[in-house]
Each structure stands twice: as C-alpha cells, then as structure tokens.
Protein backbone atom coordinates (compact mmCIF):
# COMPACT_ATOMS: atom_id res chain seq x y z
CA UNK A 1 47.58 -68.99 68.45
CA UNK A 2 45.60 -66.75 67.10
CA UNK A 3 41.93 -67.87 66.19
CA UNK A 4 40.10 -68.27 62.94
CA UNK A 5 37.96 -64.86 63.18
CA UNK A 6 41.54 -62.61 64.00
CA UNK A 7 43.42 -64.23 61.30
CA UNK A 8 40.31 -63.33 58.66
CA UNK A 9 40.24 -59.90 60.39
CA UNK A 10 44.23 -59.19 60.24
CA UNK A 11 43.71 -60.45 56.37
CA UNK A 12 40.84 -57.79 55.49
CA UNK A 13 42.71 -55.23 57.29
CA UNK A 14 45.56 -55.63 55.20
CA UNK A 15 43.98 -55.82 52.13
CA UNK A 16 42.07 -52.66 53.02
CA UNK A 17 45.31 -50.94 53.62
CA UNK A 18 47.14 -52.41 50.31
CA UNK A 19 44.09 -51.13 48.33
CA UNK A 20 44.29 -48.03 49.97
CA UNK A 21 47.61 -47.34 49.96
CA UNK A 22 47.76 -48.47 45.81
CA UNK A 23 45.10 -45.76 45.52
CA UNK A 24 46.03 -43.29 46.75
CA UNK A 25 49.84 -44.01 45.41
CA UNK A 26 48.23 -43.80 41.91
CA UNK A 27 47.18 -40.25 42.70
CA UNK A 28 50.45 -38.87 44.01
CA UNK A 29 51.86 -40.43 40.68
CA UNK A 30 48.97 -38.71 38.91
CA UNK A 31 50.00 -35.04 40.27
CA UNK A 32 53.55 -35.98 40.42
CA UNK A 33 54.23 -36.64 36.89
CA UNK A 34 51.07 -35.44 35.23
CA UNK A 35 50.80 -38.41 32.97
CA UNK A 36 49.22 -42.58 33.94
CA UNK A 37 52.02 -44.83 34.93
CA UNK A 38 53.94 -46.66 31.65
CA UNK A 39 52.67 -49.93 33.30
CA UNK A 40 52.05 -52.28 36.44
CA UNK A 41 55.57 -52.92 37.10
CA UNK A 42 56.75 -49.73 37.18
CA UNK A 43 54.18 -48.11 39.11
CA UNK A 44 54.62 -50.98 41.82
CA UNK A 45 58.21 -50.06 42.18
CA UNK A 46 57.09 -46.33 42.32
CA UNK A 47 55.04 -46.86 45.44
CA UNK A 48 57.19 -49.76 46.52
CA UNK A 49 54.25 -52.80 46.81
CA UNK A 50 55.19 -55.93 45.21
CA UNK A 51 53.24 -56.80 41.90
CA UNK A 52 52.11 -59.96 43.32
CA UNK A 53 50.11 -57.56 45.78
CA UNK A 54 48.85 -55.50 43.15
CA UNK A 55 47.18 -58.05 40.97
CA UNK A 56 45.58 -59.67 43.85
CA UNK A 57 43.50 -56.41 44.24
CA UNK A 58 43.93 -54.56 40.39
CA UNK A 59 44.56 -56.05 37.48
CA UNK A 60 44.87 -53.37 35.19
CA UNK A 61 46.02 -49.54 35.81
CA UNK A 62 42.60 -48.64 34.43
CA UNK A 63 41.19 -50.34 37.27
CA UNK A 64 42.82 -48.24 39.70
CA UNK A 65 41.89 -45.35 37.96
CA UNK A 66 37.97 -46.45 38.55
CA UNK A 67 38.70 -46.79 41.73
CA UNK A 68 39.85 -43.60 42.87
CA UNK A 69 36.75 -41.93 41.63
CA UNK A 70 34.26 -44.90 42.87
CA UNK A 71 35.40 -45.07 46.31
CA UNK A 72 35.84 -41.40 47.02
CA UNK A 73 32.06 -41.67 46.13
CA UNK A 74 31.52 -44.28 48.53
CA UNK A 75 33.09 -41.93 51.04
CA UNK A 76 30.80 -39.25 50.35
CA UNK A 77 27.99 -41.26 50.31
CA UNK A 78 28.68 -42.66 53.76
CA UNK A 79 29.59 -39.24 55.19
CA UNK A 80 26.18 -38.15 54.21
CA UNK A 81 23.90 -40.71 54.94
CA UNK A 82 25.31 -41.05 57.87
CA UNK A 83 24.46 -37.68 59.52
CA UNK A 84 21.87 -36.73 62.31
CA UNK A 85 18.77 -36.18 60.35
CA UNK A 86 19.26 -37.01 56.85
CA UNK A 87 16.51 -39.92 56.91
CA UNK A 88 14.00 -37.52 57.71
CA UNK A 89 15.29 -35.20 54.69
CA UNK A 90 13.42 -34.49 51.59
CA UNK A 91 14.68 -35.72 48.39
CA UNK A 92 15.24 -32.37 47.09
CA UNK A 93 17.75 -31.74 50.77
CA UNK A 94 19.07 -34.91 50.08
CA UNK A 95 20.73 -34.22 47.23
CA UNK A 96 21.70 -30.94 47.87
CA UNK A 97 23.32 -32.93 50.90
CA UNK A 98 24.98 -35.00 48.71
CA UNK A 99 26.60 -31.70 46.58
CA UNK A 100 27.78 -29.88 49.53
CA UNK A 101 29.52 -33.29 51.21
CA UNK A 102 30.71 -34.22 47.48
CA UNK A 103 32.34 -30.44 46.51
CA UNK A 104 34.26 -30.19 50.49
CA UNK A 105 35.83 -34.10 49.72
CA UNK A 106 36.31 -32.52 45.92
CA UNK A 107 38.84 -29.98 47.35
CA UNK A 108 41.64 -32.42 48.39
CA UNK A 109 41.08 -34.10 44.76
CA UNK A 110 41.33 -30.86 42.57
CA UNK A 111 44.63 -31.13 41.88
CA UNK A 112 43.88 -34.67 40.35
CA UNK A 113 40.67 -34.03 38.22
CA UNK A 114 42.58 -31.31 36.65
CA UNK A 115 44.97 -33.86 34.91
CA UNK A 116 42.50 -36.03 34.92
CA UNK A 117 38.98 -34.60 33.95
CA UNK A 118 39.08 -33.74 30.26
CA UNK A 119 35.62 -32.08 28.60
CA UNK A 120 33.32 -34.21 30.41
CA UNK A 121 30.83 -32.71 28.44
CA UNK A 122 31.69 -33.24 25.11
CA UNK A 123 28.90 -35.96 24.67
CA UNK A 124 25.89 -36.00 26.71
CA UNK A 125 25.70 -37.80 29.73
CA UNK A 126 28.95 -39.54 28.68
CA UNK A 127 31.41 -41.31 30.71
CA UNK A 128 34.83 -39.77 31.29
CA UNK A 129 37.90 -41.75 31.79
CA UNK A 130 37.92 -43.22 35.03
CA UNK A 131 34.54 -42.46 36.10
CA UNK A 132 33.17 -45.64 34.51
CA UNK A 133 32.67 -47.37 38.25
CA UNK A 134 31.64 -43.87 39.84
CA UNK A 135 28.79 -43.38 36.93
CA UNK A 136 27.14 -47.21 38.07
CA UNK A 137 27.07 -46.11 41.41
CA UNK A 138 25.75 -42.95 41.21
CA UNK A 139 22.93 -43.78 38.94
CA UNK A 140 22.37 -46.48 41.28
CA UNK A 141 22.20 -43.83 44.50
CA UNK A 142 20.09 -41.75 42.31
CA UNK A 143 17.59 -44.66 41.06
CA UNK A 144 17.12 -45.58 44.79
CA UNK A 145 16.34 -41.65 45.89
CA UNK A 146 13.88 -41.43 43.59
CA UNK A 147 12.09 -44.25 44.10
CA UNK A 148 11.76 -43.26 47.72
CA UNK A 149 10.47 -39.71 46.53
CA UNK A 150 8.05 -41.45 44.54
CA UNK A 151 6.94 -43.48 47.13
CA UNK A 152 6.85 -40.57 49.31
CA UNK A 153 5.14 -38.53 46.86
CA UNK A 154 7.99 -36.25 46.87
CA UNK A 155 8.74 -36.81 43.46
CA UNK A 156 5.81 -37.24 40.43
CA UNK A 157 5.76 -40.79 39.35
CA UNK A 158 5.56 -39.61 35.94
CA UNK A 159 6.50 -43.62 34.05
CA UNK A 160 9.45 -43.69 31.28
CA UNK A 161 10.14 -40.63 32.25
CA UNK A 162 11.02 -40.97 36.23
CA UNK A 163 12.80 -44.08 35.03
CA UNK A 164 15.07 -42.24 33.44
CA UNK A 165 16.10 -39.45 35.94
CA UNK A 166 19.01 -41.01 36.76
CA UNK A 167 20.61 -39.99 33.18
CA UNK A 168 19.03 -36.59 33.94
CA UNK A 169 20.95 -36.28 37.19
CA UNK A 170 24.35 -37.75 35.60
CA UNK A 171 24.30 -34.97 33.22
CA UNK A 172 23.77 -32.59 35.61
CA UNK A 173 26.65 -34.09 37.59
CA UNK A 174 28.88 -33.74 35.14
CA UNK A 175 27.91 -30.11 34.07
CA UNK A 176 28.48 -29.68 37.92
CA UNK A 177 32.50 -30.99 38.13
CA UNK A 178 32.69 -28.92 34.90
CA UNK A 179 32.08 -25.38 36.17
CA UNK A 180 33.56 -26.59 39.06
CA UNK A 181 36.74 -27.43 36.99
CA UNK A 182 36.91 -23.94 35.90
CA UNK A 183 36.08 -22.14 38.83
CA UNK A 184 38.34 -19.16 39.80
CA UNK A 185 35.52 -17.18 42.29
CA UNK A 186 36.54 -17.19 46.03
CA UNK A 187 35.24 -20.60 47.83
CA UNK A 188 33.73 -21.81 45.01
CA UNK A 189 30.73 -19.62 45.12
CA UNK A 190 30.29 -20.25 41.04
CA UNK A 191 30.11 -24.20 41.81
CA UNK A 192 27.61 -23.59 45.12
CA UNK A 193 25.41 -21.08 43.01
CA UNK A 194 24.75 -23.12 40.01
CA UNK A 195 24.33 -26.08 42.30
CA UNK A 196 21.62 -24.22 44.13
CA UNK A 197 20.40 -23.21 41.42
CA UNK A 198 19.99 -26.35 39.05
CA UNK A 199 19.41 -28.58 41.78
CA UNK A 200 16.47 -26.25 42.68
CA UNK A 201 15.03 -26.06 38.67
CA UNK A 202 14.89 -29.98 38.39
CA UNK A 203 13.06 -30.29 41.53
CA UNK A 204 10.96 -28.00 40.82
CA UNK A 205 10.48 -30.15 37.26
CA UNK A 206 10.26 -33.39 38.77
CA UNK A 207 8.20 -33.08 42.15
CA UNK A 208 4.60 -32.79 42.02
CA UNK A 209 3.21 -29.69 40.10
CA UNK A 210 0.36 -27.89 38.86
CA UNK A 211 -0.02 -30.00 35.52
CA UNK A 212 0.04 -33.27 37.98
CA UNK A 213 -2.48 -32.22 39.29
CA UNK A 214 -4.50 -31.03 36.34
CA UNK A 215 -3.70 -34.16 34.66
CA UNK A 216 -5.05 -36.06 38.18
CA UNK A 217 -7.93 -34.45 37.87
CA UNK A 218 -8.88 -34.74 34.34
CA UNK A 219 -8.58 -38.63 35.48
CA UNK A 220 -10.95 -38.24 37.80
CA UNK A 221 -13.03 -36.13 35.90
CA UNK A 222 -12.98 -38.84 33.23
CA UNK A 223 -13.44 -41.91 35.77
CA UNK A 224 -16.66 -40.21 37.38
CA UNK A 225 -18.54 -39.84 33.63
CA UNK A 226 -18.28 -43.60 33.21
C-alpha cells in the first residue's frame, strides 16, 4: 500500500505532466492551425485530455495562453540563476545573463510568437496578449535585481525614479522580442547587438555616475556649512 507522501507525490507528478502536456498541446495547435482553439472542448479532443482534466488546471483558453509565456520565463529564470557564478555577478551581467539564456530558449518558440506576438509596441510598456502573467513576473525579477544593486551600490538609489525601473526594463523587453521578431541577420546578431547595446546605455543611466556624485557632494557641501 502505498504511503501518504507517494500517493501526494504520484498526484503532483501527474498534474505536472497534464499541465505540461496541455501547454505545450496549445502550442502545436497554435503553429498547426495558426489561429486559438474555437473552445475548451474542442481543443481537449485535439490533444486528447479529458475536459474534466483541463478545468482542474485551466479554466479558460486565455489562461493557457498566459501560461506558455509565464512558465517558459520561469524556465529561463531557473536556468540562469542557477549557474556557477551568477550570485557573484553584477547587476548589469545579470541581466545580460538573463537576455542571452532568454533569446537561446526563444529559438524553439519563434515559430509561436510569430502568430502570436502582434506590435508589442504599439503602446508603451503595454501588455500583449498572453504575456499578461509573464509581464508580473518579470517586473517582479526586475524589482528584486534592483533592489539588490541598490543595496550593493551597483545601481543609484535615485527614489521615484529607481521605483519605477521595472516599467523601464519592460519596455525595453518588449522593444527587444520586437527586433527580434523581425530579425533576418545570421544568428540573430541584430537581436544580440541591440541587446548589448541597450542593455549597456541603461546601465550606464542607472548605476552610479558623475552627477551622483556631484549631487553627493553638494550634500555634503551643504551639511558641513550648517
């Protein structure tokens, strides 16, 4: 008989595999067919799970569509932060980490975003369809990293505006997956030079500079004439 542990074990496995295999389903269909599934009961059939399955994981179609996105994050994340080293990283290597890991898992997706990924540019810092569950997680990521750059002084502590970096990084995310999108150059090298490239500019904004230190030491000017 098997015990209480193996039986909660077999259960998680399973739904692991059911959510992973729904996924992943929805993305075949995606590519397949070019268009969502008409509904729940068809796509079931499709990728032959039962409904009842579905709707214990998903209720809606959208909510699959969130998830493809929000875990392949999650995957990326993981791969990165789990590497020799990365700890001891700066923020600014950290996140240029993150792009290379992100744009090698992007390459077995690309077929996907292209049905998938309209003009995610068309309003700033918007939300494309789907990416609704990737977006909270990846401001999330990004509030955490530069907290620790702050508190590393790796990053000016600069008030409102630190606190909202996170949009700033979004943006650039999305201006990333766009040029990526369109990108016709061998290996990508359009996507991994602009990535270099802007990555390096808003460091070079948002770390420590010259007018931090002008402005620290117009405070301390200031403090020592009191």
């Amino acid at each position: 008989m098997e015990s209480m542990n193996t039986q909660v074990e077999n259960f998680v496995n399973e739904s692991i595999a059911a959510r992973q295999k729904v996924i992943l389903g929805y993305r075949q269909y995606i590519i397949a067919h070019g268009h969502q599934p008409g509904g729940v009961t068809d796509f079931c059939k499709e990728i032959s799970v039962s409904e009842e399955s579905f709707l214990e994981i998903f209720k809606t179609l959208d909510e699959v569509a969130d998830a493809v996105w929000a875990d392949m994050l999650d995957e990326v994340l993981n791969a990165v932060e789990s590497k020799l080293g990365y700890n001891e990283c700066t923020t600014r290597e950290k996140v240029h980490h993150f792009y290379q890991e992100f744009f090698m898992k992007m390459k077995t997706y690309r077929s996907y975003l292209l049905l998938t990924f309209g003009d995610g540019l068309a309003s700033l810092g918007g939300t494309p369809a789907g990416m609704g569950e990737l977006k909270k997680k990846f401001k999330t990521w990004v509030k955490e990293l530069i907290a620790q750059g702050v508190q590393l002084e790796q990053v000016a502590n600069r008030g409102k505006i630190t606190e909202g970096y996170d949009s700033l990084f979004w943006f650039q995310f999305l201006f990333f997956l766009n040029i990526w999108k369109h990108d016709k150059s061998p290996a990508f090298e359009t996507t991994n030079i602009a990535v270099e490239k802007a990555v390096t500019l808003t460091f070079d904004l948002i770390e420590k500079n010259a007018l931090d230190s002008a402005f620290d030491f117009g405070k301390f000017i200031l403090q020592t004439e009191d």
